[in-house]
Protein backbone atom coordinates (compact mmCIF):
# COMPACT_ATOMS: atom_id res chain seq x y z
CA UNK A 1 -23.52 -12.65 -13.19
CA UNK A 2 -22.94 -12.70 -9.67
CA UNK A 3 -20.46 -16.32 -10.57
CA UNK A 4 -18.68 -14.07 -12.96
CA UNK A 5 -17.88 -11.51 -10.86
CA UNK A 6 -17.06 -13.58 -8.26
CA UNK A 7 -14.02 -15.38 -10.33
CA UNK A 8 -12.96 -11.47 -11.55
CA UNK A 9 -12.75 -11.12 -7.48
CA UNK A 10 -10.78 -14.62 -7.24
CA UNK A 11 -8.66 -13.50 -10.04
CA UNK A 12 -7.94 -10.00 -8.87
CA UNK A 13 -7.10 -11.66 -4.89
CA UNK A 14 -4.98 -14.12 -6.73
CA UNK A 15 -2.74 -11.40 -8.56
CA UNK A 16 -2.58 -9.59 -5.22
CA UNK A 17 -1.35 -12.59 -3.48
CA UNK A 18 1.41 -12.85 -5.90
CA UNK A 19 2.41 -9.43 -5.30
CA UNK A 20 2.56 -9.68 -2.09
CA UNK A 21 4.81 -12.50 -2.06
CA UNK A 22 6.96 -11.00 -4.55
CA UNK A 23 7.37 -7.36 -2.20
CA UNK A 24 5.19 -7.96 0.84
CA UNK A 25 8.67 -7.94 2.64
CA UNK A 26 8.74 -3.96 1.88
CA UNK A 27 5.82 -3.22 4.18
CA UNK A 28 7.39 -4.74 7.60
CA UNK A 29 9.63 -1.33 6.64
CA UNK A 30 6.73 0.13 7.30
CA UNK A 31 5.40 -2.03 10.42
CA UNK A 32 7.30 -4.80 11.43
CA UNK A 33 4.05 -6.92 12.12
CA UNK A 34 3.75 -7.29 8.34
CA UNK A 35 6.57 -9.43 8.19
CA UNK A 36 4.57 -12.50 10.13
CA UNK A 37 1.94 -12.56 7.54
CA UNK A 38 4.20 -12.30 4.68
CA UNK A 39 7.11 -14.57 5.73
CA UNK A 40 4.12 -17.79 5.77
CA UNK A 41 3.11 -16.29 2.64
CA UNK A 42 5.98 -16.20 1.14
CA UNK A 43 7.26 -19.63 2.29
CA UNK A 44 3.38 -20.69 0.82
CA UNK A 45 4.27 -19.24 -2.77
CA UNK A 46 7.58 -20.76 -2.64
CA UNK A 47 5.93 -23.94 -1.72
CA UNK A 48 3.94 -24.11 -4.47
CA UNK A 49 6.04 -22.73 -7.48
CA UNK A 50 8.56 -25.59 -6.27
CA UNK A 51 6.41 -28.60 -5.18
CA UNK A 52 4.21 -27.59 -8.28
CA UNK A 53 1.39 -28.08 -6.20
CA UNK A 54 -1.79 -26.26 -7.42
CA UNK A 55 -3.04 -23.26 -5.79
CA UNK A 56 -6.66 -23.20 -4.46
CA UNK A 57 -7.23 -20.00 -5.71
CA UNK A 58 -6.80 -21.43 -9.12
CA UNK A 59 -9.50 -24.39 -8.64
CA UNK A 60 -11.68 -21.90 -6.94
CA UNK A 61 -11.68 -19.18 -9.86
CA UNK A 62 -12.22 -22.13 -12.52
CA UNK A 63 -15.13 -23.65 -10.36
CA UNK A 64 -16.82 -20.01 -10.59
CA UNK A 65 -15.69 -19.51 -14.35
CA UNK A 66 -18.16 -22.62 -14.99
CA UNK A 67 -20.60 -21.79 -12.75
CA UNK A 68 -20.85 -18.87 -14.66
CA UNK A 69 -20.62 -20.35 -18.15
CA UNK A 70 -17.32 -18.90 -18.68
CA UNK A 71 -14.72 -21.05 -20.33
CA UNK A 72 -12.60 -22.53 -17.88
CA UNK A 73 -8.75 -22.30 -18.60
CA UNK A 74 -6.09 -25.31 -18.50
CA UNK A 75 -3.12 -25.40 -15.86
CA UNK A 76 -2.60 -22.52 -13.43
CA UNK A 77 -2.80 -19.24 -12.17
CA UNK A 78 0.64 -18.40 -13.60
CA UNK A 79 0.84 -20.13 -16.79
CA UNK A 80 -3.20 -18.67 -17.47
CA UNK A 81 -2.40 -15.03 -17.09
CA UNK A 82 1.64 -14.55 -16.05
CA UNK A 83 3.63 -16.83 -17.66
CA UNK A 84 4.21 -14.00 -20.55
CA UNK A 85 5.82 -11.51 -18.43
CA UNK A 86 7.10 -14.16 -15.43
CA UNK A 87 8.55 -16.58 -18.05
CA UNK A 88 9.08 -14.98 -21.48
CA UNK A 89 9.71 -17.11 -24.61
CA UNK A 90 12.96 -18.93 -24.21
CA UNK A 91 13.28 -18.97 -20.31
CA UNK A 92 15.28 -21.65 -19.51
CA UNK A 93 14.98 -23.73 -15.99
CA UNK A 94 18.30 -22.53 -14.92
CA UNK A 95 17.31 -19.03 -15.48
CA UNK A 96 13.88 -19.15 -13.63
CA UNK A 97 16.38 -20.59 -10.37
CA UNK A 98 18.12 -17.43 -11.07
CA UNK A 99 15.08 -15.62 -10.83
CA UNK A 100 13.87 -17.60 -7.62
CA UNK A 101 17.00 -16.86 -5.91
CA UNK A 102 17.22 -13.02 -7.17
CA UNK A 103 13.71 -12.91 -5.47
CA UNK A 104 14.88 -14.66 -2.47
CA UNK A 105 18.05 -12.33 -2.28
CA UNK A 106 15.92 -9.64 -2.48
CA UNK A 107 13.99 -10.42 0.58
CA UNK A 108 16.83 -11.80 2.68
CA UNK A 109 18.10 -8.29 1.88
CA UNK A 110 15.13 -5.97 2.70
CA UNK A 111 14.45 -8.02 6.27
CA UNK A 112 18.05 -7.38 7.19
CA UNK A 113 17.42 -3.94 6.24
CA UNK A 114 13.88 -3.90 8.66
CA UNK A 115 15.54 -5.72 11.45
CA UNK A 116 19.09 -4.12 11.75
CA UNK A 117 17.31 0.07 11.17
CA UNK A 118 16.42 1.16 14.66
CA UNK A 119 12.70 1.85 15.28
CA UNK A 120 12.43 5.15 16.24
């Protein structure tokens, strides 16, 4: 029980992660300090969606998943439990670099917005 849970945790961390990658950039609105954890973070998920690199997160949720007789699932985090709503049927590769830079733009564009408003 405790394995299972464990991997829900994992799972649940691992979703957050990506969130935070995606938008983290939005709380340095809030305090500017949030921007040095997420720009690492950030460069980390771009890292690994381009490199194709595996996440740990992913090894570490499957090696629970065994542990607690749960079927362990084949390739990634993202292609596991995302790749429906991240890469619908008949996504092409030159529309997920759209979608990489769209999510880059979006950044680039709410850091300018943090660093050039005046703190009050």
């Amino acid at each position: 029980m405790f394995y299972g849970l464990a991997a829900t945790a994992v799972l649940i961390v691992h979703l957050a992660f990506i969130v935070f990658v995606l938008f983290g950039g939005l709380l340095a609105a809030w305090r500017r300090w949030f921007a040095a954890v997420h720009l690492p973070a950030a460069a980390w998920g771009f890292l690994v969606e381009a490199l194709g690199i595996g996440c740990p997160l992913t090894g570490l949720e499957n090696t629970l998943r065994a542990s607690a007789g749960m079927a362990r699932y084949e390739g990634d985090f993202i292609e596991r439990w995302l790749l429906w709503l991240i890469y619908p049927e008949g996504m092409t590769r030159n529309m997920q670099f759209v979608l990489a830079g769209a999510v880059i733009a979006f950044n680039l564009l709410v850091y300018l917005w943090v660093f050039r408003t005046p703190r009050h």
